[in-house]
N, C-alpha and C. Protein backbone atom coordinates (compact mmCIF):
# COMPACT_ATOMS: atom_id res chain seq x y z
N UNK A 1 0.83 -1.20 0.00
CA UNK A 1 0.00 0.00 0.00
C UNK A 1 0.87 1.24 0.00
N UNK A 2 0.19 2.16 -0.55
CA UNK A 2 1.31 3.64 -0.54
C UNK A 2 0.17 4.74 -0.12
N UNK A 3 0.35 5.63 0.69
CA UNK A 3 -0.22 6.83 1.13
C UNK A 3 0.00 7.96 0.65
N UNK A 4 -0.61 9.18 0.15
CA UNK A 4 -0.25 9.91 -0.57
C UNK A 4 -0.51 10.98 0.43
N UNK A 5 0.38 12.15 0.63
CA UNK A 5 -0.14 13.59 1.02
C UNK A 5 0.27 14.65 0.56
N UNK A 6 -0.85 15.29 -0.01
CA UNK A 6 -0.84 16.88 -0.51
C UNK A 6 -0.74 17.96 0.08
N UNK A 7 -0.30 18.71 -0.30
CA UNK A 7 -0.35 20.12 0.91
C UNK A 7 0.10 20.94 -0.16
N UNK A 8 -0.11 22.51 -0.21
CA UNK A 8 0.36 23.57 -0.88
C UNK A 8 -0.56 24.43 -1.12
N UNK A 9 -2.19 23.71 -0.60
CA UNK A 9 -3.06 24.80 -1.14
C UNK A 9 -3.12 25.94 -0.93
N UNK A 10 -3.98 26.38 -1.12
CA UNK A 10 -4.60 27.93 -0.21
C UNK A 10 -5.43 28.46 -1.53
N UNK A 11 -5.20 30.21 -0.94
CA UNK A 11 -6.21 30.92 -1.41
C UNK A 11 -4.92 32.01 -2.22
N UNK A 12 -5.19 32.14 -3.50
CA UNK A 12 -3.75 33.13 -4.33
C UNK A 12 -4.43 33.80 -4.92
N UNK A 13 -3.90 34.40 -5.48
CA UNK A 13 -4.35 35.99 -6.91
C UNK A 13 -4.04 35.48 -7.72
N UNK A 14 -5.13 36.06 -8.93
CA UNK A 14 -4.28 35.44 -10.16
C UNK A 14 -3.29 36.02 -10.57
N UNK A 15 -2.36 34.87 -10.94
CA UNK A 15 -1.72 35.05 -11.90
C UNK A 15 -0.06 35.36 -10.49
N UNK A 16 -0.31 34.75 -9.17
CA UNK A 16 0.69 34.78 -7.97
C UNK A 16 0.32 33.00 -8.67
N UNK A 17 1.89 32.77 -8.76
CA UNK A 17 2.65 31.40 -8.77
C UNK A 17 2.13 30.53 -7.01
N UNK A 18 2.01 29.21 -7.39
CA UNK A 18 1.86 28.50 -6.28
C UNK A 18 2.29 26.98 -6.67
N UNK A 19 2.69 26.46 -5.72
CA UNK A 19 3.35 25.26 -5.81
C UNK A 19 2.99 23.79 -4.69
N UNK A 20 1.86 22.98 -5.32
CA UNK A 20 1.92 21.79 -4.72
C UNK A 20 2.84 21.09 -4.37
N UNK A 21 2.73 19.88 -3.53
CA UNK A 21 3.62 18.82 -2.97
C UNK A 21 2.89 17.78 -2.47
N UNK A 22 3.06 16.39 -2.86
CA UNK A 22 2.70 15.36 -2.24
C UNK A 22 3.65 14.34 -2.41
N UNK A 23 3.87 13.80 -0.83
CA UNK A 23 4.59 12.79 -0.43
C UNK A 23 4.01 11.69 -0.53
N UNK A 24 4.47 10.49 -1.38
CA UNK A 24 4.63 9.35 -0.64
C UNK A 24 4.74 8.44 0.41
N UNK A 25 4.52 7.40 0.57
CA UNK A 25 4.63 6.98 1.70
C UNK A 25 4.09 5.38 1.87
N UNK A 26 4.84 4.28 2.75
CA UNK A 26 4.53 2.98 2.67
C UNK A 26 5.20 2.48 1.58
N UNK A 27 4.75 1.45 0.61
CA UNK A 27 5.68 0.58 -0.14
C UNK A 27 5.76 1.55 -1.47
N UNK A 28 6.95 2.73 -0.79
CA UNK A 28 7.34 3.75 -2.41
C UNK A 28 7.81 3.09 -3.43
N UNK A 29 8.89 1.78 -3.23
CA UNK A 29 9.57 1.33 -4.31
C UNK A 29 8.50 0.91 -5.21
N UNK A 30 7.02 0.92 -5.29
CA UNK A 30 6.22 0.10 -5.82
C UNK A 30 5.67 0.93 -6.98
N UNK A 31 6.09 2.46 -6.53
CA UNK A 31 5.59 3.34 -7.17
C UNK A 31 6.09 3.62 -8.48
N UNK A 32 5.35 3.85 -9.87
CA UNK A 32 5.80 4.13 -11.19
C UNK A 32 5.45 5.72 -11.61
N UNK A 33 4.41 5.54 -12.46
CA UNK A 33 4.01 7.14 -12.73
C UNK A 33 2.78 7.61 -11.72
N UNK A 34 3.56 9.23 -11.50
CA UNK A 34 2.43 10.05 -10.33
C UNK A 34 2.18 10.74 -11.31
N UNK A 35 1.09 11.64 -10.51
CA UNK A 35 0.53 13.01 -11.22
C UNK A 35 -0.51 13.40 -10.32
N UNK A 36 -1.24 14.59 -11.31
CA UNK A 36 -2.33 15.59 -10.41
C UNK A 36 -3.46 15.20 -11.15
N UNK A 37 -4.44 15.44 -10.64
CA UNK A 37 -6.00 15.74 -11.04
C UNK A 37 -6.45 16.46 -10.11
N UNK A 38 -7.76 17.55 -11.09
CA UNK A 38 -8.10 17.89 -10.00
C UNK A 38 -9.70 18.25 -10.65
N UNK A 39 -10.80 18.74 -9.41
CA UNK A 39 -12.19 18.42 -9.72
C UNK A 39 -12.53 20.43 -9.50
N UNK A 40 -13.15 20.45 -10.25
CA UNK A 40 -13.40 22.22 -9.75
C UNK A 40 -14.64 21.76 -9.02
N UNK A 41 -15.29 22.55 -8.73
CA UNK A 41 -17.04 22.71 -8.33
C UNK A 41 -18.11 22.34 -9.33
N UNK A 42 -18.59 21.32 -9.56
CA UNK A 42 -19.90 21.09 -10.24
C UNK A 42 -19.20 20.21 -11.13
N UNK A 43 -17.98 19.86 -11.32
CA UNK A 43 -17.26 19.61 -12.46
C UNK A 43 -16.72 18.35 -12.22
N UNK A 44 -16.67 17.80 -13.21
CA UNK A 44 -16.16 16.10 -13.11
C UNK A 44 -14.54 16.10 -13.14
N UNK A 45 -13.52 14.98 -12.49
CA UNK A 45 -12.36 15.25 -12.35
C UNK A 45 -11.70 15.07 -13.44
N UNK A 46 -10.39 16.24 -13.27
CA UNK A 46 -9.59 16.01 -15.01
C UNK A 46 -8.49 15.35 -14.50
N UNK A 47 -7.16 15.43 -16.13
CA UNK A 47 -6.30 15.13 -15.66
C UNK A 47 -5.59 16.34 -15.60
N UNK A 48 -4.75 16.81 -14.86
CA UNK A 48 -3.58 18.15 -14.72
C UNK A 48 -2.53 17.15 -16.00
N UNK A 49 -1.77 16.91 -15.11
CA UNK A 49 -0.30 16.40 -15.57
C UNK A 49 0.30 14.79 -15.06
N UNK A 50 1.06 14.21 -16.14
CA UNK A 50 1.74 13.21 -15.20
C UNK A 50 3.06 13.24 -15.30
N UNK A 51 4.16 12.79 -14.84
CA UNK A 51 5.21 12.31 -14.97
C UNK A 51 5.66 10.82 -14.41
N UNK A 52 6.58 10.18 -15.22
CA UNK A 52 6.72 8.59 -15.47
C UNK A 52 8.38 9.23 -13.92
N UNK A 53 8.55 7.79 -13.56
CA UNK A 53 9.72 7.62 -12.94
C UNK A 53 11.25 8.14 -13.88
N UNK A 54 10.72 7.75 -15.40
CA UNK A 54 12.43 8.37 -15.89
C UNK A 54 12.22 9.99 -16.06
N UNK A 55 11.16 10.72 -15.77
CA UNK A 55 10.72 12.26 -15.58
C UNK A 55 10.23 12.69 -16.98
N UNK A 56 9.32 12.04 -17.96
CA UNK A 56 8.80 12.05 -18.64
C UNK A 56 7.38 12.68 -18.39
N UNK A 57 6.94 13.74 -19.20
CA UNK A 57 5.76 14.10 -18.28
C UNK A 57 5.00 14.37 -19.86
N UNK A 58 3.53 14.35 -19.22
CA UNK A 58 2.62 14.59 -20.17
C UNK A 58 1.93 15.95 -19.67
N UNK A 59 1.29 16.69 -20.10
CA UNK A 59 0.35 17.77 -19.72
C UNK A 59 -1.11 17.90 -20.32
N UNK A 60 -2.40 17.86 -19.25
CA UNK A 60 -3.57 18.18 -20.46
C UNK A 60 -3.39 19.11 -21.06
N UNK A 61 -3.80 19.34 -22.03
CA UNK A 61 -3.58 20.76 -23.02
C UNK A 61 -3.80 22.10 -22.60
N UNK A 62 -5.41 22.11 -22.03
CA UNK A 62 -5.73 23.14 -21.37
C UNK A 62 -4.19 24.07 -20.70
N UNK A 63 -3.55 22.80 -20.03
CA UNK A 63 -3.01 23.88 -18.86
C UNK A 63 -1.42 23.67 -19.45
N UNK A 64 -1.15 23.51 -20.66
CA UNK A 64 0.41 23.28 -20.84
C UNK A 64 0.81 24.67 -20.75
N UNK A 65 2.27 24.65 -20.43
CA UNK A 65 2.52 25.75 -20.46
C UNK A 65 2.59 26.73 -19.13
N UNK A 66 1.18 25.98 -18.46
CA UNK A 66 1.02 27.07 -17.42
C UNK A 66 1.78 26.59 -16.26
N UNK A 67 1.23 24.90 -16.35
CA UNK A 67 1.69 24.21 -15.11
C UNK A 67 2.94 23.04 -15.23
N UNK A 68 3.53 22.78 -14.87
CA UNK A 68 4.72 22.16 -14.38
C UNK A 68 4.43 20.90 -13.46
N UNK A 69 4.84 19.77 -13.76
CA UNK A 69 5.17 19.08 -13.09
C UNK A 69 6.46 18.28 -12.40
N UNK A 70 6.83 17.75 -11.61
CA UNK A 70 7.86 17.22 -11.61
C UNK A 70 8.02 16.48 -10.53
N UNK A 71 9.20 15.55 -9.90
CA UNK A 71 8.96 14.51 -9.24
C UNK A 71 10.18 14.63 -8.58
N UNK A 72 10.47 13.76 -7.46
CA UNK A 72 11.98 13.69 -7.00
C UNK A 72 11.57 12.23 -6.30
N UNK A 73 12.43 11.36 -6.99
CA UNK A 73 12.06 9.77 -6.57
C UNK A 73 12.85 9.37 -5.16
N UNK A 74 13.76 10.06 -4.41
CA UNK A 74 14.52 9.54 -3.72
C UNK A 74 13.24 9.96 -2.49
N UNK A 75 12.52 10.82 -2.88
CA UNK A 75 11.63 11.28 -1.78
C UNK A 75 10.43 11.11 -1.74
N UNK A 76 10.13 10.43 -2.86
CA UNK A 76 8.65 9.83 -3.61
C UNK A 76 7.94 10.98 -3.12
N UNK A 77 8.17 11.77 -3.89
CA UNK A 77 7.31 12.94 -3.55
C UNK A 77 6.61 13.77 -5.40
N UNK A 78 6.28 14.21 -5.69
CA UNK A 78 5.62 15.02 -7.26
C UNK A 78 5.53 16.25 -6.73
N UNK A 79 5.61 17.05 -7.24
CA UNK A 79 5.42 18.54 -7.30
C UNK A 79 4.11 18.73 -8.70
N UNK A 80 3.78 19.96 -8.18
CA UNK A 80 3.21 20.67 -9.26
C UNK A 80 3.23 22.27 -9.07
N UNK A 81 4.10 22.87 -10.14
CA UNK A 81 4.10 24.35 -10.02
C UNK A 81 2.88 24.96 -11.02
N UNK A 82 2.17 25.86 -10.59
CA UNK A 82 1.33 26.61 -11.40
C UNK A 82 1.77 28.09 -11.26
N UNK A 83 1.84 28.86 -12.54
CA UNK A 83 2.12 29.35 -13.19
C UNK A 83 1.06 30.30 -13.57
N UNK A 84 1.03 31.43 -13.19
CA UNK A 84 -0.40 32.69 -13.40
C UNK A 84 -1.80 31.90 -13.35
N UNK A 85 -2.11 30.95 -12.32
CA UNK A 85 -3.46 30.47 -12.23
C UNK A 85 -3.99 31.42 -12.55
N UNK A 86 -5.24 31.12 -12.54
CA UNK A 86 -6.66 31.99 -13.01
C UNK A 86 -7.54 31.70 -12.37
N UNK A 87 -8.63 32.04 -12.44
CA UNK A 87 -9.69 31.69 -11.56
C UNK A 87 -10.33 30.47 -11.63
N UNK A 88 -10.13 30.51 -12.95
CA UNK A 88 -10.94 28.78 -13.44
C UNK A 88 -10.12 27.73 -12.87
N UNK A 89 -8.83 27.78 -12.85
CA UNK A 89 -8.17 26.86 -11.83
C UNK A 89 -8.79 26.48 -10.49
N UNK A 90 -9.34 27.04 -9.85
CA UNK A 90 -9.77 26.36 -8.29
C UNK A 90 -10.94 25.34 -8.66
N UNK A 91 -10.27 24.25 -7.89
CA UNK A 91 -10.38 22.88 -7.58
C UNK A 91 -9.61 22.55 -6.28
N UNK A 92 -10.22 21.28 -6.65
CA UNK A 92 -9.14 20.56 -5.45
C UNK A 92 -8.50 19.49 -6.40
N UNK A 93 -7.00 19.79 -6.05
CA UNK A 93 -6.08 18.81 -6.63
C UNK A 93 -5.66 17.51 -6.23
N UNK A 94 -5.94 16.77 -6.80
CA UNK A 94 -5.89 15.18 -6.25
C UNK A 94 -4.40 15.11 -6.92
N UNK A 95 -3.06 14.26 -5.99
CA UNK A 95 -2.56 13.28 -6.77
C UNK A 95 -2.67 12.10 -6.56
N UNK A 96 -1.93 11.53 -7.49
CA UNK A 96 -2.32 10.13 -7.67
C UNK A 96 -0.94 9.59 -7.95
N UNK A 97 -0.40 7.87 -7.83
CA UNK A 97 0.63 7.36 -8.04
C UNK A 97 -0.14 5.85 -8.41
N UNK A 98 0.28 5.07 -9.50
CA UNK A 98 0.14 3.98 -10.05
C UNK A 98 1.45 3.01 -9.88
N UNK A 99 1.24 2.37 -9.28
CA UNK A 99 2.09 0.64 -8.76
C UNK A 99 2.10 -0.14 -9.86
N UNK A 100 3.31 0.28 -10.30
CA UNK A 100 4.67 -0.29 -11.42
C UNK A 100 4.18 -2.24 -11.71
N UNK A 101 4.14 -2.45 -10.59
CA UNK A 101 3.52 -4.08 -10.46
C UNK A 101 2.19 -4.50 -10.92
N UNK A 102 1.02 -3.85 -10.10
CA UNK A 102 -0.60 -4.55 -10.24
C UNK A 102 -1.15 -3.55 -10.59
N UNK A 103 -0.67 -1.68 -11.46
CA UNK A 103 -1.44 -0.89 -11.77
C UNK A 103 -2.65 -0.42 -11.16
N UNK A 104 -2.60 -0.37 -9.92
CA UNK A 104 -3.39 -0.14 -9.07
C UNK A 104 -3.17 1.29 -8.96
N UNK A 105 -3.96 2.19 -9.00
CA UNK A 105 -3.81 3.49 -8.58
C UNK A 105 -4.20 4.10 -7.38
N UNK A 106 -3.35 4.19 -6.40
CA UNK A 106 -3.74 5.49 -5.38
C UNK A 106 -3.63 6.90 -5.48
N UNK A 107 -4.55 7.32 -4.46
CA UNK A 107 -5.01 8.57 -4.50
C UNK A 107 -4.96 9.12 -2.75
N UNK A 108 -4.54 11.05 -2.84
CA UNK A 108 -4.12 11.35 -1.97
C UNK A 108 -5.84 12.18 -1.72
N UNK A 109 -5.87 12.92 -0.25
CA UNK A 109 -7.28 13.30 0.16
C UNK A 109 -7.62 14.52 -0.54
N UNK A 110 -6.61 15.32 -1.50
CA UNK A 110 -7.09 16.43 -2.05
C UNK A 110 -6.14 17.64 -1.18
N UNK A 111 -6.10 18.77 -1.90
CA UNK A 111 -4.82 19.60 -1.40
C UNK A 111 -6.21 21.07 -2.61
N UNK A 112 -7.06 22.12 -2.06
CA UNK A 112 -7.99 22.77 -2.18
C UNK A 112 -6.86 24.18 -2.51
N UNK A 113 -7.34 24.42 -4.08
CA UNK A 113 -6.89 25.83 -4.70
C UNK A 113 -7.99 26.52 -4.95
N UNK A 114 -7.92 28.04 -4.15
CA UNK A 114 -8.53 29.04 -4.53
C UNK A 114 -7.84 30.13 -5.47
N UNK A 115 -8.57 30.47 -6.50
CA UNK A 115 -7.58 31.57 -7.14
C UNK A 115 -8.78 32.52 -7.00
N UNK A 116 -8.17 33.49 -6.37
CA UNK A 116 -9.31 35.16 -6.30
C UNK A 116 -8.88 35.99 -6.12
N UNK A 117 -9.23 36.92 -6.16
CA UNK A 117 -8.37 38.44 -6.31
C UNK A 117 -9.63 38.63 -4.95
């Protein structure tokens, strides 16, 4: 099993940079590709971004460019930098990590972005 925790949220301005973090935790070596999702209000969950263990990353389209992902394996931890959010950004950002072995995906409790002026 692996535990995930997010933290970085809050409440920003647009277009003030902010930067997620979620740790790992429990059987990390098990872990392959992480990433973000996240659900706004009324709205069904997307994907943000992923990155693979060799730091290969994908981005949904919507947000290339804006947002950043990235990983540091010795700490099984993912980052996600955002980049002039906007308002339409607030959600709550889920990550997630998929087990290299039985493709099982876990999921962390959510890490809540407000963007408002």
């Amino acid at each position: 099993q692996v535990q995930l925790l997010e933290s970085g949220g809050g409440l920003v301005e647009p277009g003030e940079s902010l930067t997620l973090r979620c740790i790992g935790s429990g059987n990390i070596f098990t872990i392959g590709t992480m990433g973000w999702y996240r659900q706004a209000p009324g709205k069904e969950r997307e994907l943000v971004a992923t990155v693979t263990e060799s730091g290969t990353t994908d981005n949904a389209a919507s947000m290339e460019g804006r947002f950043t992902i990235s990983r540091d394996n010795a700490k099984a931890t993912v980052y996600l930098k955002m980049n002039s959010p906007k308002p339409e950004d607030t959600a709550i950002y889920y990550c997630t990590a998929r087990d290299k072995f039985t493709s099982e995906d876990y999921w962390g409790q959510g890490t809540r972005v407000t963007v408002s002026s």
